[in-house]
C-alpha atoms as a PDB file:
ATOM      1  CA  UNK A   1       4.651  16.217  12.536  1.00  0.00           C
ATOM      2  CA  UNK A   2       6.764  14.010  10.633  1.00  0.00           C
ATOM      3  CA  UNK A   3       5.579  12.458   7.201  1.00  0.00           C
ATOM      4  CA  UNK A   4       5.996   8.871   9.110  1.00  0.00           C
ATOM      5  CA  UNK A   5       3.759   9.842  12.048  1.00  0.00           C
ATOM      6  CA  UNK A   6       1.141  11.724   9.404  1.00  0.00           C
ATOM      7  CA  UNK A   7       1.251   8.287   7.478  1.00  0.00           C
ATOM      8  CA  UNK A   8       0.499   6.252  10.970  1.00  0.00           C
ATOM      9  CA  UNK A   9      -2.535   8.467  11.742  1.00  0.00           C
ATOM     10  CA  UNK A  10      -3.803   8.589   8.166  1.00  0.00           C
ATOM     11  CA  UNK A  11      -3.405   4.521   8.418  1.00  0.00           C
ATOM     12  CA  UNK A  12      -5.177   4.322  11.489  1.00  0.00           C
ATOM     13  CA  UNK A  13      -8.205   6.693  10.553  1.00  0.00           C
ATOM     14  CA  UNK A  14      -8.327   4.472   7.374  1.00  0.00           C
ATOM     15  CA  UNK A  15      -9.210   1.286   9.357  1.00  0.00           C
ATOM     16  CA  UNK A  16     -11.538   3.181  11.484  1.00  0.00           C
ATOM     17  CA  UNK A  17     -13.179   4.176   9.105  1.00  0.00           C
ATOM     18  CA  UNK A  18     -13.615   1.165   6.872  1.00  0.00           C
ATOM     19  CA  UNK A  19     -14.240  -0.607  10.472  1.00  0.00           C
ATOM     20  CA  UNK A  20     -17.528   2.000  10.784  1.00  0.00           C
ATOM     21  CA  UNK A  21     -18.499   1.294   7.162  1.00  0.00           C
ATOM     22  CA  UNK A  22     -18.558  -2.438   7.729  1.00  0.00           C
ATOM     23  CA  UNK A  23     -20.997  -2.365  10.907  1.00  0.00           C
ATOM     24  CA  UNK A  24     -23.203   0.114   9.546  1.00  0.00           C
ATOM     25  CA  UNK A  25     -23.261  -1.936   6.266  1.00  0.00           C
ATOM     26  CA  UNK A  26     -23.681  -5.375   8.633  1.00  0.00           C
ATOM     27  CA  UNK A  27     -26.494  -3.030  10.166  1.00  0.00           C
ATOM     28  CA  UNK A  28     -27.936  -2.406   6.956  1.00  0.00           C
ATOM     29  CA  UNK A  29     -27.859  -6.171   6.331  1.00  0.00           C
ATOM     30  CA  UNK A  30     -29.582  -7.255   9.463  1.00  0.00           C
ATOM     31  CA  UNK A  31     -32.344  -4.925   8.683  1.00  0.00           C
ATOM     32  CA  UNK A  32     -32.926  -5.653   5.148  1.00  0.00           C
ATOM     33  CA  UNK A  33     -31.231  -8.344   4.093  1.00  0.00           C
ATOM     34  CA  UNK A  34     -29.905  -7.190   1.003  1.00  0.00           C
ATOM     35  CA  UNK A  35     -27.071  -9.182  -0.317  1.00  0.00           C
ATOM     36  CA  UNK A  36     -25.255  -6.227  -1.602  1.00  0.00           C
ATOM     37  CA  UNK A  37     -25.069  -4.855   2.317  1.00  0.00           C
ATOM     38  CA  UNK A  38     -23.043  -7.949   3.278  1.00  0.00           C
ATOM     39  CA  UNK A  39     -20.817  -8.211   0.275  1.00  0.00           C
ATOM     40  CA  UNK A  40     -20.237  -3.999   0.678  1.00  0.00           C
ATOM     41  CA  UNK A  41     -19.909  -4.935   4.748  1.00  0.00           C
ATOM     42  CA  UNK A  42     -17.018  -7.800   3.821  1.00  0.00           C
ATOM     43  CA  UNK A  43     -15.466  -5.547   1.520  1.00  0.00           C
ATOM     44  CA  UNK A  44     -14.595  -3.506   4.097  1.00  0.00           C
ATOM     45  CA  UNK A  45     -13.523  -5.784   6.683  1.00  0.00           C
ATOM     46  CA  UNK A  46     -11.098  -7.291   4.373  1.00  0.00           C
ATOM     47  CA  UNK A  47      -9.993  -3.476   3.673  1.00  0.00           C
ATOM     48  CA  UNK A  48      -9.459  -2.814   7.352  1.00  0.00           C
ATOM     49  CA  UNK A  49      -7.320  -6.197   7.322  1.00  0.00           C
ATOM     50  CA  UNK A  50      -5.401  -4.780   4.653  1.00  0.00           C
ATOM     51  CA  UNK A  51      -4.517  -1.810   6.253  1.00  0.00           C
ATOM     52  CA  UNK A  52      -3.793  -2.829   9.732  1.00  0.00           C
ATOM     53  CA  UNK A  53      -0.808  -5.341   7.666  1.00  0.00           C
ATOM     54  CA  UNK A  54      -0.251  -2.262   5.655  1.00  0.00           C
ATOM     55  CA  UNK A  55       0.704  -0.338   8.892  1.00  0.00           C
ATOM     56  CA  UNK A  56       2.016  -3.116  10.697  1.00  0.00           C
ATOM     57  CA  UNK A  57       4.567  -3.552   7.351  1.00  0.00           C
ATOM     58  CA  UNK A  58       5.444   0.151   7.196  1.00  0.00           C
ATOM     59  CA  UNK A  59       5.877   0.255  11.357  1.00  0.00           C
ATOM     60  CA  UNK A  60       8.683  -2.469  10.489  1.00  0.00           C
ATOM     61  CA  UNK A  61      10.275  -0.901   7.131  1.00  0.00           C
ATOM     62  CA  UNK A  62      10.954   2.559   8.872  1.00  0.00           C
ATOM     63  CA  UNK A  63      11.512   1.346  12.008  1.00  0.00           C
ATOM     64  CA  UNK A  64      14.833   3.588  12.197  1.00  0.00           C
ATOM     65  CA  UNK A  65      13.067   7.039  11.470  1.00  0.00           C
ATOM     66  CA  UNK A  66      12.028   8.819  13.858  1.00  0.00           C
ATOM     67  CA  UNK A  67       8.328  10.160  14.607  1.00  0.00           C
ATOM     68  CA  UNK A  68      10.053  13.613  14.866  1.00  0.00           C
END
């Protein structure tokens, strides 16, 4: 596996995973109510935003290498 197509999994599993922590956090939120839930929950929403533009920018810069 090349370092470009470790990068674009290790990208992707990043979103999931901030994409998890924001609906259990939203969860948390709905049940409780705690303000810190939803600010935690849009943390990581905006995180998963970042990334996705993160990959979408790198997808573009290395556009000539090759997954191999």
């Amino acid at each position: 596996m090349s370092l470009k197509a470790f990068h674009l999994v290790f990208v992707t599993v990043s979103v999931l995973l901030m994409l998890v922590m924001a609906a259990w956090n939203f969860g948390n939120y709905r049940d409780d109510g705690t303000t810190q839930d939803l600010v935690w929950g849009s943390v990581a929403l905006g995180a998963a935003a970042v990334l996705v533009i993160y990959g979408k920018v790198f997808l573009r810069k290395f556009k000539d290498v090759s997954f191999l």
